[in-house]
PDB file of N, CA and C in Angstrom:
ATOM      1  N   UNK A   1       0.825  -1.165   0.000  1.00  0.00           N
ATOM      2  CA  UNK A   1       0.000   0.000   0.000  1.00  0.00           C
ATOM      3  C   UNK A   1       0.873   1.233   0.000  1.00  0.00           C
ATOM      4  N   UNK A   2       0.874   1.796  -0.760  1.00  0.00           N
ATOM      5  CA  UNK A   2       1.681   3.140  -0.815  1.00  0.00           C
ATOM      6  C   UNK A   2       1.043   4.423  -0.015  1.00  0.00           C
ATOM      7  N   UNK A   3       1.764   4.925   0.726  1.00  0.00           N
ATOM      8  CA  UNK A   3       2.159   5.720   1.535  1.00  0.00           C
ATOM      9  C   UNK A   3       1.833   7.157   0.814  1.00  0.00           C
ATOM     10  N   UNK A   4       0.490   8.116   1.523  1.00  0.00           N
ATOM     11  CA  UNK A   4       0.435   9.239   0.309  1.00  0.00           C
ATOM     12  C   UNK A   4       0.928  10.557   1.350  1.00  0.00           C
ATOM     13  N   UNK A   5       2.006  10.226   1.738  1.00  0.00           N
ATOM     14  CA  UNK A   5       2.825  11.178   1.944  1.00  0.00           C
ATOM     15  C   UNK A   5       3.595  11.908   1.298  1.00  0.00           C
ATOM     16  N   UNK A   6       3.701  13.109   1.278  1.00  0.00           N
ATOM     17  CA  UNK A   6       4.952  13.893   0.425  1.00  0.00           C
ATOM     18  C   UNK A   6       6.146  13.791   0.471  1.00  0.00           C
ATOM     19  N   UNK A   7       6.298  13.526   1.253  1.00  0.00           N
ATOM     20  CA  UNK A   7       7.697  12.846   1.579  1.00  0.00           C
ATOM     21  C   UNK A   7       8.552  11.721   0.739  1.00  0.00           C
ATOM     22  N   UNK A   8       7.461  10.693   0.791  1.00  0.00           N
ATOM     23  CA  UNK A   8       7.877   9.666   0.556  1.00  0.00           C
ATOM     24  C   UNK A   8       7.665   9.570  -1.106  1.00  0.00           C
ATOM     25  N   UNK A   9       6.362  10.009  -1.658  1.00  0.00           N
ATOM     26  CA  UNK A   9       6.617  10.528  -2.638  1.00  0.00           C
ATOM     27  C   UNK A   9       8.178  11.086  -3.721  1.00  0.00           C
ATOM     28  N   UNK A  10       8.501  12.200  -3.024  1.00  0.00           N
ATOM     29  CA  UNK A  10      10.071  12.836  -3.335  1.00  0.00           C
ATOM     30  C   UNK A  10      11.082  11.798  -3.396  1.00  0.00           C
ATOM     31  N   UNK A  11      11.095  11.211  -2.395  1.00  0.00           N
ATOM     32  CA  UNK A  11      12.059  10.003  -2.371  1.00  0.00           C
ATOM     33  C   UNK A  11      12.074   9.009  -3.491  1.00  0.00           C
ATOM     34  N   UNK A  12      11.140   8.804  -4.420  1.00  0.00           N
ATOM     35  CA  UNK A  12      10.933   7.857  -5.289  1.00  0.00           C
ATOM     36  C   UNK A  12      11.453   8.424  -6.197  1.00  0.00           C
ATOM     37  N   UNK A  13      11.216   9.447  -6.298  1.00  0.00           N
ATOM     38  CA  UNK A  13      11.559  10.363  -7.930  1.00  0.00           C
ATOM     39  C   UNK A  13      13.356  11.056  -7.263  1.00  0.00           C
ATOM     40  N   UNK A  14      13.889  11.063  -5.997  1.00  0.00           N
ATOM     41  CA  UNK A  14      14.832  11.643  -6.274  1.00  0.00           C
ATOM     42  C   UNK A  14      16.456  10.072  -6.182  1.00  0.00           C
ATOM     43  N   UNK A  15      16.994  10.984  -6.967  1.00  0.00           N
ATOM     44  CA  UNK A  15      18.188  10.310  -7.339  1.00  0.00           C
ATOM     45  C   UNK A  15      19.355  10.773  -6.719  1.00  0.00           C
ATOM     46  N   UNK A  16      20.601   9.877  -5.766  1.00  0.00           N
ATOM     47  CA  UNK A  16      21.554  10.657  -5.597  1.00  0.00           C
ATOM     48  C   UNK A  16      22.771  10.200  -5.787  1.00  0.00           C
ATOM     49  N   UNK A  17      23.720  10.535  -6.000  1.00  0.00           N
ATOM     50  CA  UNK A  17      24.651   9.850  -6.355  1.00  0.00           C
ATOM     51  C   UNK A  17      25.201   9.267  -5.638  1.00  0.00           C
ATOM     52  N   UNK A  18      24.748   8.784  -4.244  1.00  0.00           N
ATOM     53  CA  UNK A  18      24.875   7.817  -3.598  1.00  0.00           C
ATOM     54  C   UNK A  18      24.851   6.692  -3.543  1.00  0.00           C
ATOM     55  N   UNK A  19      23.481   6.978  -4.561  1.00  0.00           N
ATOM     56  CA  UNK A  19      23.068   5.293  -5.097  1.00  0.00           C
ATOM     57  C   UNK A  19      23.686   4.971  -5.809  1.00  0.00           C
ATOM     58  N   UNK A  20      24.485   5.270  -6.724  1.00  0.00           N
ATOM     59  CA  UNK A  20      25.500   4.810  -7.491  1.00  0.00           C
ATOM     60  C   UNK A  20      26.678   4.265  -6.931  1.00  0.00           C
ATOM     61  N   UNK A  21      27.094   3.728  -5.932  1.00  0.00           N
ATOM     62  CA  UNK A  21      28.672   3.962  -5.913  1.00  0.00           C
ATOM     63  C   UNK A  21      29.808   3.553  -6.704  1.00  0.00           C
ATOM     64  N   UNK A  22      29.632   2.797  -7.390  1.00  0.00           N
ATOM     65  CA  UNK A  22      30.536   3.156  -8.977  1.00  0.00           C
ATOM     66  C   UNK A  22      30.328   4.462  -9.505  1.00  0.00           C
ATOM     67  N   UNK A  23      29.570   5.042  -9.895  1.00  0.00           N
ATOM     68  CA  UNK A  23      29.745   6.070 -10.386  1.00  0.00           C
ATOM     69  C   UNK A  23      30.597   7.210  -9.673  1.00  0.00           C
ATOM     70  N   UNK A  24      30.367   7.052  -8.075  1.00  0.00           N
ATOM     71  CA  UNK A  24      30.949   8.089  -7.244  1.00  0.00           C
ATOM     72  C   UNK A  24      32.324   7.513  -7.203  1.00  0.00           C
ATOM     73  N   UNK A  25      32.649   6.455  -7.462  1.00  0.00           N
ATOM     74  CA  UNK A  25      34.297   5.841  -7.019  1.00  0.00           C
ATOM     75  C   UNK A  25      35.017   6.338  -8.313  1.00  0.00           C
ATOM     76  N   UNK A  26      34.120   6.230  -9.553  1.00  0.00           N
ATOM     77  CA  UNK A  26      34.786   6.724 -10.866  1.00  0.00           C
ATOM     78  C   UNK A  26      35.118   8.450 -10.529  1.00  0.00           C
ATOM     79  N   UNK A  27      34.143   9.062 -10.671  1.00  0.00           N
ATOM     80  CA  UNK A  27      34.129  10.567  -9.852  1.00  0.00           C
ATOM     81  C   UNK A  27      34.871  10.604  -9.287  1.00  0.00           C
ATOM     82  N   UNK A  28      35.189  10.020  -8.086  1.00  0.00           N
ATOM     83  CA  UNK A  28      36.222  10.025  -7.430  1.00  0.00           C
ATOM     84  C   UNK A  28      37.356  10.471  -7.689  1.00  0.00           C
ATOM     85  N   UNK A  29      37.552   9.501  -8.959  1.00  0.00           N
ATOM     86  CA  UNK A  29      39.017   8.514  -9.114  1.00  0.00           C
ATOM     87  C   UNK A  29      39.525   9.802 -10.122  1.00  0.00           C
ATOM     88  N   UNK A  30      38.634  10.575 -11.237  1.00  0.00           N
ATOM     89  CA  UNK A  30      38.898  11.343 -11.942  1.00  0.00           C
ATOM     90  C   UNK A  30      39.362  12.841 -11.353  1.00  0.00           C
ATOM     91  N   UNK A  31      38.660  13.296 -10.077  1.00  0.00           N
ATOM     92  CA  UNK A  31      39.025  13.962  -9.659  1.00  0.00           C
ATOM     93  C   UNK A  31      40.195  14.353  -8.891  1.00  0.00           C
ATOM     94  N   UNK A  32      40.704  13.346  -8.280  1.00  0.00           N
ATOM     95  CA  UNK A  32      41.892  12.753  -7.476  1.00  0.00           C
ATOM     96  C   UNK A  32      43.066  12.580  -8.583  1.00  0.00           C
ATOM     97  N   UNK A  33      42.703  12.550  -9.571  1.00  0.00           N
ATOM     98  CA  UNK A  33      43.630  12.290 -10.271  1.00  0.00           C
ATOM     99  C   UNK A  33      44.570  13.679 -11.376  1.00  0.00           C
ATOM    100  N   UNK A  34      43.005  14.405 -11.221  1.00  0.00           N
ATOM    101  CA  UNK A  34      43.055  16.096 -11.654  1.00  0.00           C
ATOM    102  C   UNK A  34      43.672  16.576 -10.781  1.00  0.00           C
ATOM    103  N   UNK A  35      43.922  16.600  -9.125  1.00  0.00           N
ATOM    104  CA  UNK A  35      44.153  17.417  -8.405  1.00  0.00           C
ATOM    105  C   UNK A  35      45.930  16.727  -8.224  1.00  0.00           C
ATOM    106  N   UNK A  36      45.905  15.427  -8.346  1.00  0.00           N
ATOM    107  CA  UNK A  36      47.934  15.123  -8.764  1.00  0.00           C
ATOM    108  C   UNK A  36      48.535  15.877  -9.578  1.00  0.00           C
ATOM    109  N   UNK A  37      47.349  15.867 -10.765  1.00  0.00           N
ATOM    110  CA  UNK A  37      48.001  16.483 -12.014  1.00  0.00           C
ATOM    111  C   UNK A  37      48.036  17.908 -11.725  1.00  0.00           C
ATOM    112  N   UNK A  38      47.299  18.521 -11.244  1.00  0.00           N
ATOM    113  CA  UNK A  38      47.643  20.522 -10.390  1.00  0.00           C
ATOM    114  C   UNK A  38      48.717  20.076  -9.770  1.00  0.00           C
ATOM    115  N   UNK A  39      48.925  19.160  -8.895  1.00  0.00           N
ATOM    116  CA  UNK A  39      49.883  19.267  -7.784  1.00  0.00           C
ATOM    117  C   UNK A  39      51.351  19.563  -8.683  1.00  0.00           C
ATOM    118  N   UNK A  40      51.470  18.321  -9.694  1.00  0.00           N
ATOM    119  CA  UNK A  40      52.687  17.846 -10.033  1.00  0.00           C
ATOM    120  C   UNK A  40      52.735  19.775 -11.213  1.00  0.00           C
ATOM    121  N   UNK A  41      52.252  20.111 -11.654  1.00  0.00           N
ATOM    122  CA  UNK A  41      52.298  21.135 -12.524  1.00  0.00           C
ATOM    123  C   UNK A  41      52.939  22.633 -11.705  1.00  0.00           C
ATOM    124  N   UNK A  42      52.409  22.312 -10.562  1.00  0.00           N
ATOM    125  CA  UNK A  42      52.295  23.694  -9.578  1.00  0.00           C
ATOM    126  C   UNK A  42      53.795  23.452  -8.812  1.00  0.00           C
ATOM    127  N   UNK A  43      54.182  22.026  -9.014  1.00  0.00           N
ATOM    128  CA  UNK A  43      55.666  21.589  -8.241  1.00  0.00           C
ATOM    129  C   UNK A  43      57.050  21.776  -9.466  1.00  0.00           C
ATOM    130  N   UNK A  44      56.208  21.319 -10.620  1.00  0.00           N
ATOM    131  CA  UNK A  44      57.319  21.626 -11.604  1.00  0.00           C
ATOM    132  C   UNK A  44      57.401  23.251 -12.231  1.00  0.00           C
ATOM    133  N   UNK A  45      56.131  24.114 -11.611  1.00  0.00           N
ATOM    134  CA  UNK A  45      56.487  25.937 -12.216  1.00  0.00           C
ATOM    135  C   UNK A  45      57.439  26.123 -11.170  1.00  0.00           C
ATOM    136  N   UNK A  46      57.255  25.421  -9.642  1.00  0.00           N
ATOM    137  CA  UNK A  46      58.060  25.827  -8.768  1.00  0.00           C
ATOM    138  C   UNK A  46      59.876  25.762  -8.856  1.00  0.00           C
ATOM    139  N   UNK A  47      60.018  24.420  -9.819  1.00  0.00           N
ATOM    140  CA  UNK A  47      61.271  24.325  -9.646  1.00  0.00           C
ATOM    141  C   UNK A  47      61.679  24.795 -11.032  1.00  0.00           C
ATOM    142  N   UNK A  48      60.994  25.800 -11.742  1.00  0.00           N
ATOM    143  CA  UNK A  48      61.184  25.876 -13.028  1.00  0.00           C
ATOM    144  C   UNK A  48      61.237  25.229 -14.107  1.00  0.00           C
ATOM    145  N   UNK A  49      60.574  24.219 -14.233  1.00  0.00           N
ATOM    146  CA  UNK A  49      60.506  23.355 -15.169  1.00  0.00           C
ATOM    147  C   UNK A  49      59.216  23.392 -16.032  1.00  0.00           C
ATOM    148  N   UNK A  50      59.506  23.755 -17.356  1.00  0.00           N
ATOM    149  CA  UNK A  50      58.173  24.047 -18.602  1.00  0.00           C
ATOM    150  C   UNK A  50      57.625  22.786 -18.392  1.00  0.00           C
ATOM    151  N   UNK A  51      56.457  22.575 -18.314  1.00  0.00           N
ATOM    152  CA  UNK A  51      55.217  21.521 -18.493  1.00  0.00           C
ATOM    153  C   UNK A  51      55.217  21.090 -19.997  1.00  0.00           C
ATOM    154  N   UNK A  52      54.726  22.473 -20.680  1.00  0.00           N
ATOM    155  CA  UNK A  52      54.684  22.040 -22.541  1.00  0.00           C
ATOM    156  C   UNK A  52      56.007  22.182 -22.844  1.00  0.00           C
ATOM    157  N   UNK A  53      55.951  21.445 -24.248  1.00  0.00           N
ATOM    158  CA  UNK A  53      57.249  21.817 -24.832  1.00  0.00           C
ATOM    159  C   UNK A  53      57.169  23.232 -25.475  1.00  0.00           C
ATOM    160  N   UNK A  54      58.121  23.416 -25.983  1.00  0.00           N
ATOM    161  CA  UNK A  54      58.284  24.649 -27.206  1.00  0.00           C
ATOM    162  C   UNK A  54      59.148  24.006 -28.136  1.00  0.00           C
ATOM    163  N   UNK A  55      59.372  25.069 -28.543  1.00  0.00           N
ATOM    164  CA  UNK A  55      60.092  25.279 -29.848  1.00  0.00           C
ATOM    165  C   UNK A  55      61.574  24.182 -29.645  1.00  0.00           C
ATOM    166  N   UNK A  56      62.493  24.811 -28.863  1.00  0.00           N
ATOM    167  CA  UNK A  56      63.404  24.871 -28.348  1.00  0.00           C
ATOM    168  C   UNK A  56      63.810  22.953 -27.552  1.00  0.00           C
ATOM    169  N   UNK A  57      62.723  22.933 -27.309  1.00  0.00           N
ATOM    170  CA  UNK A  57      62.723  21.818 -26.457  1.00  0.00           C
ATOM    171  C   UNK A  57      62.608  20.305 -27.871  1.00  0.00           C
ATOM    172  N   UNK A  58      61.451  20.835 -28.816  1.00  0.00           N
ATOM    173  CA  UNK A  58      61.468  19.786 -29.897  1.00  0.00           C
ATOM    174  C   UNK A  58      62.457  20.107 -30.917  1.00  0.00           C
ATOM    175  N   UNK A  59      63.733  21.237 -30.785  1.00  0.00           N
ATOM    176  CA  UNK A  59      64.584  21.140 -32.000  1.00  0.00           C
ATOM    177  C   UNK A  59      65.877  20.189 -31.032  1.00  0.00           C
ATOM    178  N   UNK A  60      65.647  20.016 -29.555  1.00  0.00           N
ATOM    179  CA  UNK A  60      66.776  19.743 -28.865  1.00  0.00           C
ATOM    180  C   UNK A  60      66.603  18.040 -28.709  1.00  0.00           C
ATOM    181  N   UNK A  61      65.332  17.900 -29.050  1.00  0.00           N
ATOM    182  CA  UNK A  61      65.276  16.466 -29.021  1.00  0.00           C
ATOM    183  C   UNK A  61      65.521  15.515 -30.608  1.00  0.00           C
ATOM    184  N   UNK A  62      65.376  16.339 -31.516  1.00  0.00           N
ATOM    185  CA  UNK A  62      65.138  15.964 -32.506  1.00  0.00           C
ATOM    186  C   UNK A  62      66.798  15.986 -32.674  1.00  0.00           C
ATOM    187  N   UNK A  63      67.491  16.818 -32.690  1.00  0.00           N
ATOM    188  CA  UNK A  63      69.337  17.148 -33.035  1.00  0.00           C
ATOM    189  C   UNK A  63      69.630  15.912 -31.979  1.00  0.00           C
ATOM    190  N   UNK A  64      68.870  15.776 -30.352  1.00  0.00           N
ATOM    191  CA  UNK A  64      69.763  14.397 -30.137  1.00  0.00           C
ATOM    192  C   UNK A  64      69.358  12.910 -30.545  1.00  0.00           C
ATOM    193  N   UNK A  65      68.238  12.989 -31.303  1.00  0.00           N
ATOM    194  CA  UNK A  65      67.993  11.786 -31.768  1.00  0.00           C
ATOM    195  C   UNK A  65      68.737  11.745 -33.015  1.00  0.00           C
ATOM    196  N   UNK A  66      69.434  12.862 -33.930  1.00  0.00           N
ATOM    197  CA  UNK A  66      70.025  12.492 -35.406  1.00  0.00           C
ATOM    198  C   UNK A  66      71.325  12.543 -34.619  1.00  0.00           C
ATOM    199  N   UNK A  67      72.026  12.657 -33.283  1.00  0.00           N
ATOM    200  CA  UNK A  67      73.326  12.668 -33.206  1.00  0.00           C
ATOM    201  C   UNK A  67      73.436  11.408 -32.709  1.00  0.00           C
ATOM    202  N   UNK A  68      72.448  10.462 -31.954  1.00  0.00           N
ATOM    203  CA  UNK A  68      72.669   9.305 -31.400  1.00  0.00           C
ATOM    204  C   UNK A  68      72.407   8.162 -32.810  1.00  0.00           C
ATOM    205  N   UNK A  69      71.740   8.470 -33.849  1.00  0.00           N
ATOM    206  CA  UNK A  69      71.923   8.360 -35.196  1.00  0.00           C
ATOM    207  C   UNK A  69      73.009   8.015 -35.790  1.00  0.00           C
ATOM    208  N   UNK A  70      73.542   9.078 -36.028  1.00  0.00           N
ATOM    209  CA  UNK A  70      74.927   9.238 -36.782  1.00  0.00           C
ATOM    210  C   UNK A  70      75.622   8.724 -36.053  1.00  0.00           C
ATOM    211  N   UNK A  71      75.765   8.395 -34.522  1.00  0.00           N
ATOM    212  CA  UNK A  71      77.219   7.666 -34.035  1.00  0.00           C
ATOM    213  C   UNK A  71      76.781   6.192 -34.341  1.00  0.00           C
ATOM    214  N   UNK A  72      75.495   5.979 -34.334  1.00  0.00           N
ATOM    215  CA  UNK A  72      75.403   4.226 -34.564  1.00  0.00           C
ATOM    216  C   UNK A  72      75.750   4.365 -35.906  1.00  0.00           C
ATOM    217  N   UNK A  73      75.554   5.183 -36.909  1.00  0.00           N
ATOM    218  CA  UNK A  73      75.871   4.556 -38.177  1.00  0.00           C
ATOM    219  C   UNK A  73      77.423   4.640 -38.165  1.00  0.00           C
ATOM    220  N   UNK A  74      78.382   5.276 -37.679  1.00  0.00           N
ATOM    221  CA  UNK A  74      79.872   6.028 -37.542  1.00  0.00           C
ATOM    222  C   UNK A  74      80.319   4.103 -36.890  1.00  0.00           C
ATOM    223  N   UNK A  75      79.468   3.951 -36.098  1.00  0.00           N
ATOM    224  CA  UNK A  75      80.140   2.630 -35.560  1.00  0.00           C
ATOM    225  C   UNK A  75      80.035   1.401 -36.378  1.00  0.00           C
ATOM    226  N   UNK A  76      79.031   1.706 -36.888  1.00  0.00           N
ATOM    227  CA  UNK A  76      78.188   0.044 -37.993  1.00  0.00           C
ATOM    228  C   UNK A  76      79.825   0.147 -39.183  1.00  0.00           C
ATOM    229  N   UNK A  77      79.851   1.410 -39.669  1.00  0.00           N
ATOM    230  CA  UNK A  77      81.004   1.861 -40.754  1.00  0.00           C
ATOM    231  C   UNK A  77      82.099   1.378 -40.152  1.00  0.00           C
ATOM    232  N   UNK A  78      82.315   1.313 -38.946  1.00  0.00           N
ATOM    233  CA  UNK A  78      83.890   0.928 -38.188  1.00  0.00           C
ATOM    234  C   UNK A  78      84.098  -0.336 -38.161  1.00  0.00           C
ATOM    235  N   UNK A  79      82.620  -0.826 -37.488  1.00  0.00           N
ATOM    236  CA  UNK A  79      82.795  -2.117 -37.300  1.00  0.00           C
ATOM    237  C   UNK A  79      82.860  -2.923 -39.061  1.00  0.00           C
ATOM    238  N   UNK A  80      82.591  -2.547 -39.675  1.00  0.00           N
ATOM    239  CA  UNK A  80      82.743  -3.053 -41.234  1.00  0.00           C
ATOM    240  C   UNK A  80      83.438  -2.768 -41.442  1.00  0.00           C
ATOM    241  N   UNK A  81      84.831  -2.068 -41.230  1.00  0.00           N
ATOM    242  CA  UNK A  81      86.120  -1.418 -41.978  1.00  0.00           C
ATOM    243  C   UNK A  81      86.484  -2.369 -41.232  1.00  0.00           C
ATOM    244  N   UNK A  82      86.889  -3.136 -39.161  1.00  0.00           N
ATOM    245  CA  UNK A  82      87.582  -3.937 -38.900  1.00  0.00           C
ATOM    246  C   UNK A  82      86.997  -5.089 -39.511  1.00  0.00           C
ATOM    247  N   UNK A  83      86.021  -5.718 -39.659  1.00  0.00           N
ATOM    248  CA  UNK A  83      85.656  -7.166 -40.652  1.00  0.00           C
ATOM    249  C   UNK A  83      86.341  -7.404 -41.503  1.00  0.00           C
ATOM    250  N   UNK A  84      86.500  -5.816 -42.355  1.00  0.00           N
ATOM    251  CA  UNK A  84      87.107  -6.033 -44.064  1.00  0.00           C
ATOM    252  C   UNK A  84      89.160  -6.290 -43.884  1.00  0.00           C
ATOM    253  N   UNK A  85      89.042  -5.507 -42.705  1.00  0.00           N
ATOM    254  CA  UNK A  85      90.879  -5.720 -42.678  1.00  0.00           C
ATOM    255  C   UNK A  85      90.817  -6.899 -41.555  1.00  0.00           C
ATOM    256  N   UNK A  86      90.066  -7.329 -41.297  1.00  0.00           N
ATOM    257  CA  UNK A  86      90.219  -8.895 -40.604  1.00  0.00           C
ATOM    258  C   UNK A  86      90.583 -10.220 -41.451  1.00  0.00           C
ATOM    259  N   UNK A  87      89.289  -9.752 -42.424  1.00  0.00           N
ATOM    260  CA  UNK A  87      89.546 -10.550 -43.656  1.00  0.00           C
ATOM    261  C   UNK A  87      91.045 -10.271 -44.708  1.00  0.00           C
ATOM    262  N   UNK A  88      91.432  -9.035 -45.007  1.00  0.00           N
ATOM    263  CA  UNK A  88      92.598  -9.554 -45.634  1.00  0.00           C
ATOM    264  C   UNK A  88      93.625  -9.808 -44.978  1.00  0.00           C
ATOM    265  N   UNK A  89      93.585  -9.842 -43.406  1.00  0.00           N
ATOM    266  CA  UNK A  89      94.889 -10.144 -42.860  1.00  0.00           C
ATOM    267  C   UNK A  89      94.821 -11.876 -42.898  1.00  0.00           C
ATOM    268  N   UNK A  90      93.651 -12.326 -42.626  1.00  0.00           N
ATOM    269  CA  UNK A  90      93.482 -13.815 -42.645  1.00  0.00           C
ATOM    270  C   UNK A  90      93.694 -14.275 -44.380  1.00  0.00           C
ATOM    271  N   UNK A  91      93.657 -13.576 -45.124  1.00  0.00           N
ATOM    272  CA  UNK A  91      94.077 -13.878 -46.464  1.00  0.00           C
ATOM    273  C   UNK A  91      95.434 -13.613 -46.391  1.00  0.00           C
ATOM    274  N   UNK A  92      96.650 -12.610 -46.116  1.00  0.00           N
ATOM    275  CA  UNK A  92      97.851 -12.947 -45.749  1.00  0.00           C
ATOM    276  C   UNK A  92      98.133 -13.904 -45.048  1.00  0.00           C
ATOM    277  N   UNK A  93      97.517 -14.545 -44.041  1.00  0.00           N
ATOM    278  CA  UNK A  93      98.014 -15.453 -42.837  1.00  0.00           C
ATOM    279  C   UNK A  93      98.448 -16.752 -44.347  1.00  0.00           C
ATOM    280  N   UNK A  94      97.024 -17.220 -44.571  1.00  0.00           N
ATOM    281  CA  UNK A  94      96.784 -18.090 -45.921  1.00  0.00           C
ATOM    282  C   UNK A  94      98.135 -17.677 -46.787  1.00  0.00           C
ATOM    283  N   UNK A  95      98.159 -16.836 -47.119  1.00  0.00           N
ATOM    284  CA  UNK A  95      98.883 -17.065 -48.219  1.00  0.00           C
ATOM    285  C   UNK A  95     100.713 -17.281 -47.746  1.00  0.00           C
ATOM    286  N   UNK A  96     100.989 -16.386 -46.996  1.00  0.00           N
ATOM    287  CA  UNK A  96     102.157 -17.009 -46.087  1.00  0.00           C
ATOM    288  C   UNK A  96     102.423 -18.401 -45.596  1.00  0.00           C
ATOM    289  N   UNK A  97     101.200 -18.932 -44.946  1.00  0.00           N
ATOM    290  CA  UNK A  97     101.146 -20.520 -44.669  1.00  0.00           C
ATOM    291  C   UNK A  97     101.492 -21.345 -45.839  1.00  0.00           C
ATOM    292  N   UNK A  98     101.011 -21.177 -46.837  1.00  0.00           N
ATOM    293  CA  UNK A  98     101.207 -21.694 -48.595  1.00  0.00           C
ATOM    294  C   UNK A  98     102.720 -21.292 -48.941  1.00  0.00           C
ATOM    295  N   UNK A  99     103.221 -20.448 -48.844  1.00  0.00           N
ATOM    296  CA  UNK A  99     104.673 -20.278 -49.328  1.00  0.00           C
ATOM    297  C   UNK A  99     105.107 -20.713 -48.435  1.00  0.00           C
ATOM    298  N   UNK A 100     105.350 -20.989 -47.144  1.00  0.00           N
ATOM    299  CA  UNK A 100     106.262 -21.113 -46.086  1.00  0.00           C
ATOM    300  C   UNK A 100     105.836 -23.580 -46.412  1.00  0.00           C
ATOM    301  N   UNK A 101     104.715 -23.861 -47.184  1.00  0.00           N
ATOM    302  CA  UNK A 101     104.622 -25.286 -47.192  1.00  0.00           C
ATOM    303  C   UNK A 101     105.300 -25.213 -48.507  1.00  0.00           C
ATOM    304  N   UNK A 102     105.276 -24.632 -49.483  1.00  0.00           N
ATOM    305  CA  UNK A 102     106.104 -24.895 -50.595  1.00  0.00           C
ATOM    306  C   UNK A 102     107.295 -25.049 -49.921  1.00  0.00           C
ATOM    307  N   UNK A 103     107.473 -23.751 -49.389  1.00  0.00           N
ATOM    308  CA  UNK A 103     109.243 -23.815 -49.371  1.00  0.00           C
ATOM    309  C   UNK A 103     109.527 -25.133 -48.712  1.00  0.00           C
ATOM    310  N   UNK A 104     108.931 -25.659 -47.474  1.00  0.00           N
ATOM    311  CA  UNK A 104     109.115 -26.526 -46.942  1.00  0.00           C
ATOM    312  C   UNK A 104     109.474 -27.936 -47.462  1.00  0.00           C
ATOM    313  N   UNK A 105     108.449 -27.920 -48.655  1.00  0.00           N
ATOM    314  CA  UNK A 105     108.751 -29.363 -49.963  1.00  0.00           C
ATOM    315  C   UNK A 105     109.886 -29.070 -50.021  1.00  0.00           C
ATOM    316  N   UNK A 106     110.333 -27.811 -50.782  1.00  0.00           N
ATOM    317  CA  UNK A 106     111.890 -27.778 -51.429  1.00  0.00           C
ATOM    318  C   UNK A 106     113.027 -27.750 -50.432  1.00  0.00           C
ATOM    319  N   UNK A 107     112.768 -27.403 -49.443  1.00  0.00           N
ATOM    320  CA  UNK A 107     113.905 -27.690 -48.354  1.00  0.00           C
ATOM    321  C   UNK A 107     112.981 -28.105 -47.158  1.00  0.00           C
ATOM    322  N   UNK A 108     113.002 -29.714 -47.241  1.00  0.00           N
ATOM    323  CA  UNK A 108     112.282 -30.462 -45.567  1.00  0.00           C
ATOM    324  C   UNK A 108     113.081 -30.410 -44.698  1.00  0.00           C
ATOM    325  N   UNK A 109     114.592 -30.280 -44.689  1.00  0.00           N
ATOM    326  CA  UNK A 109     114.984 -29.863 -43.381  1.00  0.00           C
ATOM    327  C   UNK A 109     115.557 -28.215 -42.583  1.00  0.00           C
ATOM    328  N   UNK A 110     114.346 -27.440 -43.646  1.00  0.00           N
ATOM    329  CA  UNK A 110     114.692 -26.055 -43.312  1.00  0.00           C
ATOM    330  C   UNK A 110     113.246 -26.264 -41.614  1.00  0.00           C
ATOM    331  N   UNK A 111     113.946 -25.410 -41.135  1.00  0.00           N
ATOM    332  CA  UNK A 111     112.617 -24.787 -39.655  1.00  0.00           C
ATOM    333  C   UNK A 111     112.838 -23.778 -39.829  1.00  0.00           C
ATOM    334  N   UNK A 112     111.367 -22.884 -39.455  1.00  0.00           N
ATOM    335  CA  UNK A 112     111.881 -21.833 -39.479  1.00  0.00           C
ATOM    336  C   UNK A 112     111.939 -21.084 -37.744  1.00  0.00           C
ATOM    337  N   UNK A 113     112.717 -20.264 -37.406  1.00  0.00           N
ATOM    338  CA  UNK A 113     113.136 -20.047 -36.033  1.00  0.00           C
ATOM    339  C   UNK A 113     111.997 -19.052 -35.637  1.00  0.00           C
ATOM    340  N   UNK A 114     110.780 -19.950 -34.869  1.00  0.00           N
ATOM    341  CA  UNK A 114     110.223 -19.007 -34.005  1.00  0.00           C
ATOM    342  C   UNK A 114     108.383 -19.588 -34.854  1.00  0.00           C
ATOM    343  N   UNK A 115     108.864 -20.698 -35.526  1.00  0.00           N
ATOM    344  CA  UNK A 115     107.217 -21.122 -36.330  1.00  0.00           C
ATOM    345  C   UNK A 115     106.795 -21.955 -35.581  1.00  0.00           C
ATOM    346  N   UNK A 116     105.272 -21.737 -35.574  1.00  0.00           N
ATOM    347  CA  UNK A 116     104.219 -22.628 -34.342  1.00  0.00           C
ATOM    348  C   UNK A 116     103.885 -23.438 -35.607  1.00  0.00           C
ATOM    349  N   UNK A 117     104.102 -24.668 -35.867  1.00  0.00           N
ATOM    350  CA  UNK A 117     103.436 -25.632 -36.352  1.00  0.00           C
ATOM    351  C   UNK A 117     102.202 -26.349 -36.308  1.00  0.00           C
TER     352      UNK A 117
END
């Protein structure tokens, strides 16, 4: 039996965000999270530190990303110049080993002073 009070009436039709409490924990959570983000903004004008970038800030990132660039490629180039003189020293080793076995046919009781066999 419903109750024809005014009161109770109001109560049916009103809504509060109480009744939600997800909604109030989300609320919450957004607001709490706005007032870090003042905090941390209001701590970094303090110690002087720009929030946005500028100008200045994206030509300084961009020059150290083409200088950390250029030294990897400066090194890739190095490290391929020692490969290439790795390789012809191991092609001298070869080809020394080959004359030093010829010679060896033509004189078997030559040694030579100071050869690792």
């Amino acid at each position: 039996m419903p109750s024809s009070s005014p009161q109770s009436a109001q109560d049916c039709t009103h809504v509060s965000i109480n009744d939600f409490p997800e909604v109030h924990i989300q609320i919450s959570n957004i607001e709490n999270t706005e007032r870090k983000r003042e905090k941390q903004t209001y701590m970094m004008a303090l110690d002087g530190i720009d929030v946005e970038d500028d100008e200045q800030d994206t030509i300084f990132t961009k020059l150290s990303i083409d200088s950390v660039y250029s030294s990897y490629l400066a090194a890739r180039t190095r490290v391929r110049q020692y490969t290439q003189l790795l390789l012809l020293l191991k092609h001298e080793e070869d080809a020394w080993a080959q004359r030093v076995t010829k010679a060896s046919c033509l004189m078997p009781e030559y040694k030579p002073v100071g050869w690792v066999a």
